[in-house]
Protein backbone atom coordinates (compact mmCIF):
# COMPACT_ATOMS: atom_id res chain seq x y z
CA UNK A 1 -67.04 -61.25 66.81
CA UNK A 2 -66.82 -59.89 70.16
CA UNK A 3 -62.93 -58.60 71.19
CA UNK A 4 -61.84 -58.27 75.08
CA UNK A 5 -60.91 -54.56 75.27
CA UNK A 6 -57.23 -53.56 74.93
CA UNK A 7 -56.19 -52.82 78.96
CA UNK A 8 -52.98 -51.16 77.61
CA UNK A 9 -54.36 -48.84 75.11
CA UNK A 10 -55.24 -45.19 75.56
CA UNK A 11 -59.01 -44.55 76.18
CA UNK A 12 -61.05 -42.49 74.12
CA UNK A 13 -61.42 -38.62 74.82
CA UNK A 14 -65.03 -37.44 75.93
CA UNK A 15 -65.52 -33.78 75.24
CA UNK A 16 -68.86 -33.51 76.54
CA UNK A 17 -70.15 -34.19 80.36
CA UNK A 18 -73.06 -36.12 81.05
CA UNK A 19 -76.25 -34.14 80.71
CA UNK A 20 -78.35 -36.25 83.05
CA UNK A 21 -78.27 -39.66 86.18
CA UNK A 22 -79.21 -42.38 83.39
CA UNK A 23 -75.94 -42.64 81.31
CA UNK A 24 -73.24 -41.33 83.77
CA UNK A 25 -69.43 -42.42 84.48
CA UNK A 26 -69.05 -44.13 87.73
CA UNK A 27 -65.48 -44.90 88.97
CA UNK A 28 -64.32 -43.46 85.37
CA UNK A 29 -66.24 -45.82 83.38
CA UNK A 30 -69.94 -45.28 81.54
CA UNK A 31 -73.01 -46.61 83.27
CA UNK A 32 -76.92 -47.35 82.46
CA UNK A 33 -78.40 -46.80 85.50
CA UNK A 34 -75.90 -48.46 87.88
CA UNK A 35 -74.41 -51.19 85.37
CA UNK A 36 -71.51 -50.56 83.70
CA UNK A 37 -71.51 -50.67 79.79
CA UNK A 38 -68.13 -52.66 80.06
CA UNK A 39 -70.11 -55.30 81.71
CA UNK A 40 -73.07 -54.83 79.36
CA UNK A 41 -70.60 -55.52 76.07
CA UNK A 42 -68.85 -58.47 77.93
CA UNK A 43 -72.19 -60.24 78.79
CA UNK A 44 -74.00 -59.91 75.48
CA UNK A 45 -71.59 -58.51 73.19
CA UNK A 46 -71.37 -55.21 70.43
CA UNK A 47 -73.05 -53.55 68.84
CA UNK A 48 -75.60 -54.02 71.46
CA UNK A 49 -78.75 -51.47 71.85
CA UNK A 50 -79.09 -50.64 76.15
CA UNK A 51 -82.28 -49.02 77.33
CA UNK A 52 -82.81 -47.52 80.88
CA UNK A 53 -86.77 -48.75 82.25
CA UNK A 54 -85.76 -45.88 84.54
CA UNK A 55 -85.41 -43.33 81.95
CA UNK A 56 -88.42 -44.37 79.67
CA UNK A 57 -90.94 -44.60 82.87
CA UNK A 58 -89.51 -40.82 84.27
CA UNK A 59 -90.35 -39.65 80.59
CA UNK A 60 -93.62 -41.04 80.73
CA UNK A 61 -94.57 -39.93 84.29
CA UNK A 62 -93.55 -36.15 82.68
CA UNK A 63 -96.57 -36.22 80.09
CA UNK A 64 -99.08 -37.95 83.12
CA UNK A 65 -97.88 -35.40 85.58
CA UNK A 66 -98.68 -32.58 83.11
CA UNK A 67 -102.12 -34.13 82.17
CA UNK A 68 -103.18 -34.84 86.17
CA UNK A 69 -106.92 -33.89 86.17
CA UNK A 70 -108.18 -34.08 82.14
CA UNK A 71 -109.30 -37.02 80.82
CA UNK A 72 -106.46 -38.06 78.39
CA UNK A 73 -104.63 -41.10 76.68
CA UNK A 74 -101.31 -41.34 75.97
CA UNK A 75 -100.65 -43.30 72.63
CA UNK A 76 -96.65 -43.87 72.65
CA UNK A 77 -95.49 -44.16 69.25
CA UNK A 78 -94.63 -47.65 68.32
CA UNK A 79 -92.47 -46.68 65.63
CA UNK A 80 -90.26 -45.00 67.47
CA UNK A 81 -89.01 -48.50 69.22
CA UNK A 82 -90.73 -51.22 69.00
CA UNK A 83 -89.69 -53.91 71.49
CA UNK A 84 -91.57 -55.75 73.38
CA UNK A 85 -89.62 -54.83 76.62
CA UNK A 86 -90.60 -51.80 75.77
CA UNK A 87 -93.90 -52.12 74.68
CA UNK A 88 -95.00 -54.38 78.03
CA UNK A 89 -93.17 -51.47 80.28
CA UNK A 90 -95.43 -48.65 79.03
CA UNK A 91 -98.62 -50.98 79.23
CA UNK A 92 -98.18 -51.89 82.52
CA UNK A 93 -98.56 -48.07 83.40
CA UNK A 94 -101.63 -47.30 81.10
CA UNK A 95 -100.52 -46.71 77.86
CA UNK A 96 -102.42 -46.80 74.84
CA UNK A 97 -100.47 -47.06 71.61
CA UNK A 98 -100.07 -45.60 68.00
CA UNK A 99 -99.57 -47.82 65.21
CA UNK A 100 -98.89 -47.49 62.21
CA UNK A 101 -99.48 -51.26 60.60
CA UNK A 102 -100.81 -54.28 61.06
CA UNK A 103 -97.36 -55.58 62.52
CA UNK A 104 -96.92 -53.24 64.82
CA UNK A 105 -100.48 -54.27 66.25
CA UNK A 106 -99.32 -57.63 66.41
CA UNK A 107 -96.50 -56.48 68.32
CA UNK A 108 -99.11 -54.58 70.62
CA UNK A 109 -100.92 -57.24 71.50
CA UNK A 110 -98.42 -59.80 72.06
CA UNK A 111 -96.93 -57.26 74.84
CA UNK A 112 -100.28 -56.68 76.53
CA UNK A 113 -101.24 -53.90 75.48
CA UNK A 114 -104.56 -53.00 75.34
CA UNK A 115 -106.03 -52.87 71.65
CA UNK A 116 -109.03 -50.65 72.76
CA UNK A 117 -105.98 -47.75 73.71
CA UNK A 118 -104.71 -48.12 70.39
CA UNK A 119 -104.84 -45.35 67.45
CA UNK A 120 -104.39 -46.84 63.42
CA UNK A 121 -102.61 -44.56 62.16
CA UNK A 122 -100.93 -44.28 58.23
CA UNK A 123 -101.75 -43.55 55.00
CA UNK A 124 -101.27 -47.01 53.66
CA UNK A 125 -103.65 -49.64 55.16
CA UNK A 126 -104.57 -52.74 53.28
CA UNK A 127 -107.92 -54.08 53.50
CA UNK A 128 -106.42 -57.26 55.26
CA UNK A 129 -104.28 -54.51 58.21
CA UNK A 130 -108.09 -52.77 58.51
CA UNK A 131 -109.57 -55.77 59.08
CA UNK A 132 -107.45 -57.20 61.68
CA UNK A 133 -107.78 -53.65 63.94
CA UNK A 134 -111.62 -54.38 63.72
CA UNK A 135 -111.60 -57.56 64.84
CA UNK A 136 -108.92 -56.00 67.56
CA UNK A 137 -111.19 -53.59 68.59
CA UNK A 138 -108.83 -50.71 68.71
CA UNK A 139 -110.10 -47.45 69.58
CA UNK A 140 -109.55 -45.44 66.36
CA UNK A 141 -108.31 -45.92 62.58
CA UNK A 142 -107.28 -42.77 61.32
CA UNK A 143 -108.44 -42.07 57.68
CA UNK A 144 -105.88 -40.23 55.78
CA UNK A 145 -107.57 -40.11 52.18
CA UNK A 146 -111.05 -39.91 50.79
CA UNK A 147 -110.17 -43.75 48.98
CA UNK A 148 -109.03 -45.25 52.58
CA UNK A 149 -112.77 -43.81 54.26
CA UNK A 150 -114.07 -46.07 51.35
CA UNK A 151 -111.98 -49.11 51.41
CA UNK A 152 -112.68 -48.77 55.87
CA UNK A 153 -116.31 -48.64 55.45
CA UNK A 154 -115.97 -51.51 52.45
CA UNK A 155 -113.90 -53.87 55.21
CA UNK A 156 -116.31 -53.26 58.06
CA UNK A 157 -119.45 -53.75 56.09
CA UNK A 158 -118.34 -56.89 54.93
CA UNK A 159 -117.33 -58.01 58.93
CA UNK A 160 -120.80 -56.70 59.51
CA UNK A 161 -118.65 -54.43 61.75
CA UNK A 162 -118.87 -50.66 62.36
CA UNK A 163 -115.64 -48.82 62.21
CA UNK A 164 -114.46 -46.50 64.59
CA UNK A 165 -113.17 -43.87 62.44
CA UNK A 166 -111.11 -39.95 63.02
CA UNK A 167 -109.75 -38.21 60.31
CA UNK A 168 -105.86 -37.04 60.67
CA UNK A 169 -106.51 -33.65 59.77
CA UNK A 170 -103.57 -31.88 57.69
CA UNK A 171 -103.43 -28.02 59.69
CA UNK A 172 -100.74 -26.72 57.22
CA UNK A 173 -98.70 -25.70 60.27
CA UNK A 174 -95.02 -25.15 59.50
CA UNK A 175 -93.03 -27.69 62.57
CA UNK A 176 -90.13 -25.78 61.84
CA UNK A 177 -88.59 -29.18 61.81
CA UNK A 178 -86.32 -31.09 59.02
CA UNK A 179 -88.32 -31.43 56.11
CA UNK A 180 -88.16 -35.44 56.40
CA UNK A 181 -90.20 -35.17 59.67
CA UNK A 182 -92.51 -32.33 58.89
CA UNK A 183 -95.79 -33.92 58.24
CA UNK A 184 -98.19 -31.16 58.57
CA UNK A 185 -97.65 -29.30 55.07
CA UNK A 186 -99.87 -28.96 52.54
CA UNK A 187 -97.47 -31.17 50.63
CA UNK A 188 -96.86 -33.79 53.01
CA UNK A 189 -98.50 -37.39 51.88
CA UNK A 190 -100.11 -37.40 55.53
CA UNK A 191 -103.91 -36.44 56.29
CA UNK A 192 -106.86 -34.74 55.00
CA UNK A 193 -106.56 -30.85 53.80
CA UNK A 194 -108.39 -28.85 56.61
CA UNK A 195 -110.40 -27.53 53.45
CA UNK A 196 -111.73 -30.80 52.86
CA UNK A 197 -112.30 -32.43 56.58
CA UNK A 198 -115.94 -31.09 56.85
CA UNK A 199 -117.29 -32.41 53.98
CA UNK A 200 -114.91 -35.48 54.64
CA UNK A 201 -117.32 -35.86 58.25
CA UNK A 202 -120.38 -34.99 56.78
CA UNK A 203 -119.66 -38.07 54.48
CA UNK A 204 -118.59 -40.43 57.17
CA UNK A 205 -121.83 -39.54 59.35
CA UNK A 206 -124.01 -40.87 56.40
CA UNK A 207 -122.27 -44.14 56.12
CA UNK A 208 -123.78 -46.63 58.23
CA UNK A 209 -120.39 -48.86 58.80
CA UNK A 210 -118.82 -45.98 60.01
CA UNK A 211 -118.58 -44.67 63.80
CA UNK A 212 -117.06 -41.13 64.29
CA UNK A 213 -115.23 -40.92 66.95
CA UNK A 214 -112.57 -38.14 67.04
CA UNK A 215 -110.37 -36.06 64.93
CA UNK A 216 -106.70 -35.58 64.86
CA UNK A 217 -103.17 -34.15 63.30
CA UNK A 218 -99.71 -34.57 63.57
CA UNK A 219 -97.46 -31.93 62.42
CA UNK A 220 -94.00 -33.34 62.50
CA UNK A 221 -90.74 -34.49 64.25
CA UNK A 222 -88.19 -33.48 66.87
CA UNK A 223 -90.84 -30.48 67.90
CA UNK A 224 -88.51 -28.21 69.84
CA UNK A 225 -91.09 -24.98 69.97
CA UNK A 226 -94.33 -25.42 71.42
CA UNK A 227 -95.90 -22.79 69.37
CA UNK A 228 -96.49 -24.39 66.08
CA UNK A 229 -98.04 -27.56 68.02
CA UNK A 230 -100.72 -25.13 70.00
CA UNK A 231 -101.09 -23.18 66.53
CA UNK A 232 -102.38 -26.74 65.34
CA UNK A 233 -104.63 -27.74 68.54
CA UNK A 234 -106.01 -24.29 67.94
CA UNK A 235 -107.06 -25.01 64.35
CA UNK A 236 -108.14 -28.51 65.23
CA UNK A 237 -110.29 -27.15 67.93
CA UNK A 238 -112.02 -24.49 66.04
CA UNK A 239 -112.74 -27.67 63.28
CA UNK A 240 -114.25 -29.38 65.78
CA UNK A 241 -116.33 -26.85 67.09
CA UNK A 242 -117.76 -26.28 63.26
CA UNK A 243 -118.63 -29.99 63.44
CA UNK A 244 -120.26 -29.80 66.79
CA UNK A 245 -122.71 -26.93 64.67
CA UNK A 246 -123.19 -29.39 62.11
CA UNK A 247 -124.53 -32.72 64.68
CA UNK A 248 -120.68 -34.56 64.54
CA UNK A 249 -120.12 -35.39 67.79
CA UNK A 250 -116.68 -36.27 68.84
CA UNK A 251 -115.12 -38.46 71.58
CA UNK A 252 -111.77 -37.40 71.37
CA UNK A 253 -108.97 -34.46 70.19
CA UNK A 254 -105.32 -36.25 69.05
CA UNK A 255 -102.77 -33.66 68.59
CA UNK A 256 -100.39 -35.89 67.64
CA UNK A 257 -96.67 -36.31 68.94
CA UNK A 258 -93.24 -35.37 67.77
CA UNK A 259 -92.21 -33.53 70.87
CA UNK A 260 -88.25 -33.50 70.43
CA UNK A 261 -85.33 -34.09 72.79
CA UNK A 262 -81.89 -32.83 72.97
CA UNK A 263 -79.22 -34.40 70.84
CA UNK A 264 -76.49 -31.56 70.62
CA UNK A 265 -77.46 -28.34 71.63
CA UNK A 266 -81.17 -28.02 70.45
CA UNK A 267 -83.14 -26.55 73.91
CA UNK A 268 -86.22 -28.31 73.38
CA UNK A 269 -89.18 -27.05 75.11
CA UNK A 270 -90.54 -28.80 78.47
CA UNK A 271 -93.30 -31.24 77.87
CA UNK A 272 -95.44 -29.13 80.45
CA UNK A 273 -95.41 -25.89 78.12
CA UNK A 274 -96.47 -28.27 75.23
CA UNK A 275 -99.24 -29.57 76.71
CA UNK A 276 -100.30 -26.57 78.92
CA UNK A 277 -100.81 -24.57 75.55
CA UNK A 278 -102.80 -27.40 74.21
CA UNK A 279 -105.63 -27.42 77.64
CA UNK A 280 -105.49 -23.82 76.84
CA UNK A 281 -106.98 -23.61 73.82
CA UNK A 282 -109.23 -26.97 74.58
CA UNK A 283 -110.28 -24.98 77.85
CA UNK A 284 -114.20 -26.04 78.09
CA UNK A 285 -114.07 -28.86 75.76
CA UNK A 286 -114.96 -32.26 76.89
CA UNK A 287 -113.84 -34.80 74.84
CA UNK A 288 -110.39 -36.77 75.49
CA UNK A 289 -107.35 -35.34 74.94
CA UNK A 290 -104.74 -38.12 73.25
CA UNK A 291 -101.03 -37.54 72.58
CA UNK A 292 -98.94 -40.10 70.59
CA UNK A 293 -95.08 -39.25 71.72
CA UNK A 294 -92.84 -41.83 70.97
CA UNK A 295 -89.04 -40.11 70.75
CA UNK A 296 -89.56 -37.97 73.73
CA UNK A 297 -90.08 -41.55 75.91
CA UNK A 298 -87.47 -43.04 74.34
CA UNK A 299 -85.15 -41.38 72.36
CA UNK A 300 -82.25 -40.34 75.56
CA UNK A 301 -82.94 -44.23 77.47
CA UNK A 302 -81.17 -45.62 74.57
CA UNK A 303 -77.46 -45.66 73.48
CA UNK A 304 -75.95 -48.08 70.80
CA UNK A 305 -72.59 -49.57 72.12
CA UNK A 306 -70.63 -50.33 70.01
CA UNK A 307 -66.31 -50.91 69.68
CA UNK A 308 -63.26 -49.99 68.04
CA UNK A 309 -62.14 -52.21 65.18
CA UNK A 310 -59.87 -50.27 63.84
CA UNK A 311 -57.98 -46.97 63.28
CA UNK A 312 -57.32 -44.94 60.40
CA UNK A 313 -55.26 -42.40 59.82
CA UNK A 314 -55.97 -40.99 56.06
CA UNK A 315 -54.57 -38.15 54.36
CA UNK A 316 -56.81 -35.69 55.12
CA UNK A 317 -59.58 -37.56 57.80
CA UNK A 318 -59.00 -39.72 60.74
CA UNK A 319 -61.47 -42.53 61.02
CA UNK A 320 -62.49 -45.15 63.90
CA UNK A 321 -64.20 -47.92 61.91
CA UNK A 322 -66.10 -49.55 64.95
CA UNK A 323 -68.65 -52.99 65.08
CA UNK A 324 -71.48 -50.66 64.28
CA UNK A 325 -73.07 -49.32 61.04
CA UNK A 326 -75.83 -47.28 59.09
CA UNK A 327 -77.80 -50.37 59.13
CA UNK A 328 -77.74 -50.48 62.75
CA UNK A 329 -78.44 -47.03 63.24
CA UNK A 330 -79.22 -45.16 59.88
CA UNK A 331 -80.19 -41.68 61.51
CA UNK A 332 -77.06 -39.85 60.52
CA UNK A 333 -76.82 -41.46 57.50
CA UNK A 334 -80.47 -40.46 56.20
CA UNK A 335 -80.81 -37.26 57.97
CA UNK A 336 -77.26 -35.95 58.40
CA UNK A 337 -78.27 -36.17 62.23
CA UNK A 338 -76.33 -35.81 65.70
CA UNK A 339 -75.55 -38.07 67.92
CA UNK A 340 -72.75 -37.62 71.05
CA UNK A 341 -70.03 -40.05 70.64
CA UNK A 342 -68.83 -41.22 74.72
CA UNK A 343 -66.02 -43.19 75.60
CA UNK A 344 -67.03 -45.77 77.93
CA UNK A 345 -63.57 -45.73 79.56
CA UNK A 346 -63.54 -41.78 80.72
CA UNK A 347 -60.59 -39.79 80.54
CA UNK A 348 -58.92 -36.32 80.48
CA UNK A 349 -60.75 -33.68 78.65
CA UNK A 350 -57.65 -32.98 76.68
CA UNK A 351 -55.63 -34.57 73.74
CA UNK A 352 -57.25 -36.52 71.36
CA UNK A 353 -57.37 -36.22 67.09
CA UNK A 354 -60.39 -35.07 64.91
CA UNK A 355 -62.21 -38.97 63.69
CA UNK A 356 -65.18 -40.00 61.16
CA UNK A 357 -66.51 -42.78 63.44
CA UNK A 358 -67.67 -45.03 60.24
CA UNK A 359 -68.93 -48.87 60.11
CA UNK A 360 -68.13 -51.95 58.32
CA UNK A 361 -70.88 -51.14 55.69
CA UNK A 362 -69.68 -50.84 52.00
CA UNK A 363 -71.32 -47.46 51.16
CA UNK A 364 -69.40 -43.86 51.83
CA UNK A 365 -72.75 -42.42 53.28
CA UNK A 366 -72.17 -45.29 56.49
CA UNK A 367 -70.88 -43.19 59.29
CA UNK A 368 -72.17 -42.32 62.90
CA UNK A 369 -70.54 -39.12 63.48
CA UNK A 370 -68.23 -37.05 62.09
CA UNK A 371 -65.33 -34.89 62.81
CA UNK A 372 -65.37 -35.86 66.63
CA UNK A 373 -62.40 -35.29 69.18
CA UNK A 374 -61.49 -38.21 70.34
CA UNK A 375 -58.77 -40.63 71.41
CA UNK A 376 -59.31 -44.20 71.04
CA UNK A 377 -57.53 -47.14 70.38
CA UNK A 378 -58.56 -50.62 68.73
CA UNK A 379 -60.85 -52.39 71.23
CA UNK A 380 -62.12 -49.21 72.71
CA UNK A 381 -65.71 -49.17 73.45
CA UNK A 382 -67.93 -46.47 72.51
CA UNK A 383 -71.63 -45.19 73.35
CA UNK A 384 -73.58 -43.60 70.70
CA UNK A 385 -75.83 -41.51 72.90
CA UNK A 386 -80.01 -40.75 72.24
CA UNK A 387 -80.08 -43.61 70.19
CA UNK A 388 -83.24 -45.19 72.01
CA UNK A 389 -85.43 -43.73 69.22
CA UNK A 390 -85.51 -44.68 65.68
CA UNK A 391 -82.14 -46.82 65.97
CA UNK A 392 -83.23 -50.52 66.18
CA UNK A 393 -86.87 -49.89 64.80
CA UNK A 394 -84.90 -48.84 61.42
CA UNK A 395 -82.29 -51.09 61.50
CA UNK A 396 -81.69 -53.29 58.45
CA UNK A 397 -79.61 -56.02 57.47
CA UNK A 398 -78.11 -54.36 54.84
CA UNK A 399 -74.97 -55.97 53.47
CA UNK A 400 -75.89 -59.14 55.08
CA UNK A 401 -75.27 -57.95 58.61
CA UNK A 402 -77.30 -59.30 62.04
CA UNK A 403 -79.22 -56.73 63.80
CA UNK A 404 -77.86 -55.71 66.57
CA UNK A 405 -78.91 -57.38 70.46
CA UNK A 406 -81.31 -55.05 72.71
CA UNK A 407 -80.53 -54.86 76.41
CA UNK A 408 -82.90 -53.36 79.18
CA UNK A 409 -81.57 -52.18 82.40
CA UNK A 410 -83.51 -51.83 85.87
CA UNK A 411 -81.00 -50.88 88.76
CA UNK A 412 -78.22 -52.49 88.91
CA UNK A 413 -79.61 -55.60 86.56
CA UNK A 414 -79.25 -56.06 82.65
CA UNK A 415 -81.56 -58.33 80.83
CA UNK A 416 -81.51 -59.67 77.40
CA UNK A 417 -84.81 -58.35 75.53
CA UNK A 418 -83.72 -59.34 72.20
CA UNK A 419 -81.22 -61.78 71.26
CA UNK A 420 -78.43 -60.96 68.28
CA UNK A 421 -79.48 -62.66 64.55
CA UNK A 422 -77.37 -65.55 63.33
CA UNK A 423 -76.15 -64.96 59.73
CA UNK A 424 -78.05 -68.36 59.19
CA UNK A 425 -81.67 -66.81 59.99
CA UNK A 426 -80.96 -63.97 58.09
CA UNK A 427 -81.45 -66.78 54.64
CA UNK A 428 -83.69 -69.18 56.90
CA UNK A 429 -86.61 -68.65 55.29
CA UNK A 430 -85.11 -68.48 51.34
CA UNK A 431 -84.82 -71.04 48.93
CA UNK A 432 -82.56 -72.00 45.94
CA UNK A 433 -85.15 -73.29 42.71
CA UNK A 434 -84.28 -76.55 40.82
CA UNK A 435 -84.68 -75.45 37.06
CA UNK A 436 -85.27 -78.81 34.47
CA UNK A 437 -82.33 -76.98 32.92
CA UNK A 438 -80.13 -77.40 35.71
């Protein structure tokens, strides 16, 4: 239930100063773009996911700006955030997507996005998932296993199809990332080992259902060094050059995403050193270059607003239980990870008392942030900043709990892009058996 805000109680505390134009105090009160989040909560309520369109089409223009003159595609990462606001925005400008299942696909389409931009991608296709991308026409499914360059030519011989078909090539390049997110490793579930891809192409080339096309890797998350991503291109590159020697001609080089952004105080690198390493070392090379970035478009247009229910004051921690939860936004939670706390009322730098910001949810590990200076009151809004990225995408409904709305701002306007679940469609679609026993 939504609650007016309490006029007579003492704002939060911010500690840190806006970092950029998108999500900025105007006239002492927290802003997307030029609405302010006060008017965002009243319209459509908390906990309430806002994007900025100007914020997710500056981060795209950074990776077409770098790329001006090569022939490229950039694949955003559906997984990252998956609505189709968001989806239709990127699209509209060109994109091409990554997917990772038949779903998000689905979810492609239904946007307009084009299927012959979009990469398969995952480790886990079923036969019906490869099927459906055939009939698509997407541009690439990425085989990940030995078994999945079977079951792919098994699918598109029976559609009398033949399959376009990479290999996601495991480089064994350390992302110096959190281990959750590195997927690069010789032990990560994800690609091909680079010792195997040759024979893996020389295989595909015989099969007549099959349709090389390219060759790729992915590395890992929240990339904040460009080095270990242009150590990867470089191994990719000299692979593809021994398969150029052997007659396997390719169309195109993915280097994957995972380009990270700043949360705290990581000082990621710019998007331009990334990708000017990678034309280095593909200097001469023909084929398209594709990227699949997904947090680095979205990750800082997104905040989760969200407001005080109530305060705490234990024996030894302080806690602001607020509206939203670890199913709404289970990043800290799984990860331990960062995200800035705002007020959306600003005030005074000083004052304030150390607070767990925690959610309804009845599990210890459901918490936002932790040991943050802040004072706030019940009714006090907050904005949980960089959550555009793996918030709503992973959100559950976990202890019976409606997902939170999405809101996307243009300007000075805020528009409804998905509408909060009833607690009646979350058991819509179950049913309670009659037993002859009763």
């Amino acid at each position: 239930m939504q609650r007016p805000p309490n006029r007579a109680a003492t704002p939060a505390t911010v500690e840190h100063p806006p970092s950029d134009m998108t999500f900025e105090y105007r006239n002492q009160t927290l802003c997307a773009e030029e609405v302010p989040l006060e008017e965002v909560a009243r319209r459509f309520g908390t906990p309430c996911y806002v994007y900025s369109r100007a914020s997710i089409e500056n981060a795209y223009g950074e990776f077409t700006r770098a790329l001006r003159g090569r022939k490229s595609l950039i694949c955003y990462s559906v997984k990252a955030n998956s609505n189709l606001a968001v989806l239709a925005l990127l699209a509209r400008r060109g994109a091409g997507f990554d997917i990772v299942s038949g779903g998000e696909l689905q979810r492609v389409l239904a946007a307009g996005g084009d299927p012959r931009k979009v990469v398969f991608s995952g480790v886990g296709k079923s036969e019906e998932e490869i099927a459906a991308a055939l009939r698509a026409g997407v541009l690439a499914i990425n085989l990940e296993s030995e078994g999945e360059l079977e079951r792919v030519a098994r699918v598109a011989g029976r559609l009398r199809k033949r399959a376009p078909i990479a290999f996601r090539v495991n480089p064994d390049v350390d992302p110096q990332t959190h281990p959750y997110i590195s997927t690069g490793l010789k032990q990560s579930k994800f690609g091909v080992p680079y010792s195997e891809a040759e024979r893996l192409y020389r295989e595909a080339a015989r099969n007549r259902h099959l349709r090389i096309v390219g060759i790729g890797c992915h590395i890992g998350s929240q990339l904040t060094g460009s080095a270990p991503f242009v150590d990867a291109a470089a191994r990719l590159v000299a692979l593809a050059e021994r398969l150029e020697r052997a007659g396997i001609a390719l169309r195109h080089i993915d280097l994957g995403g995972g380009f990270g952004i700043r949360y705290k105080d990581e000082e990621p690198a710019p998007i331009g050193q990334f990708i000017d390493g990678a034309l280095g070392v593909l200097a001469g090379r023909k084929e398209t270059l594709l990227l699949d970035p997904g947090r680095s478009i979205v990750g800082n247009a997104g905040v989760l607003l969200t407001r005080v229910e109530y305060v705490k004051h234990g024996e030894s921690k302080n806690f602001l239980v607020v509206d939203a939860a670890m199913n709404d936004l289970v990043r800290p939670a799984l990860y331990d990870a960062w995200h800035e706390v705002r007020p959306v009322r600003e005030t005074p730098l000083d004052g304030g008392k150390l607070y767990d910001v925690v959610g309804p949810v009845c599990e210890s590990g459901d918490f936002l942030a932790r040991e943050r200076r802040l004072a706030a009151n019940e009714g006090d809004l907050l904005a949980i900043l960089s959550a555009g990225a793996y918030g709503m995408s992973m959100s559950s409904n976990y202890n019976s709990r409606p997902r939170a709305a999405e809101v996307l701002v243009s300007g000075r306007t805020a528009k409804l892009v998905r509408r909060r679940e009833t607690a009646r469609e979350l058991f819509a679609r179950e049913s309670i058996p009659r037993w002859k026993d009763g």
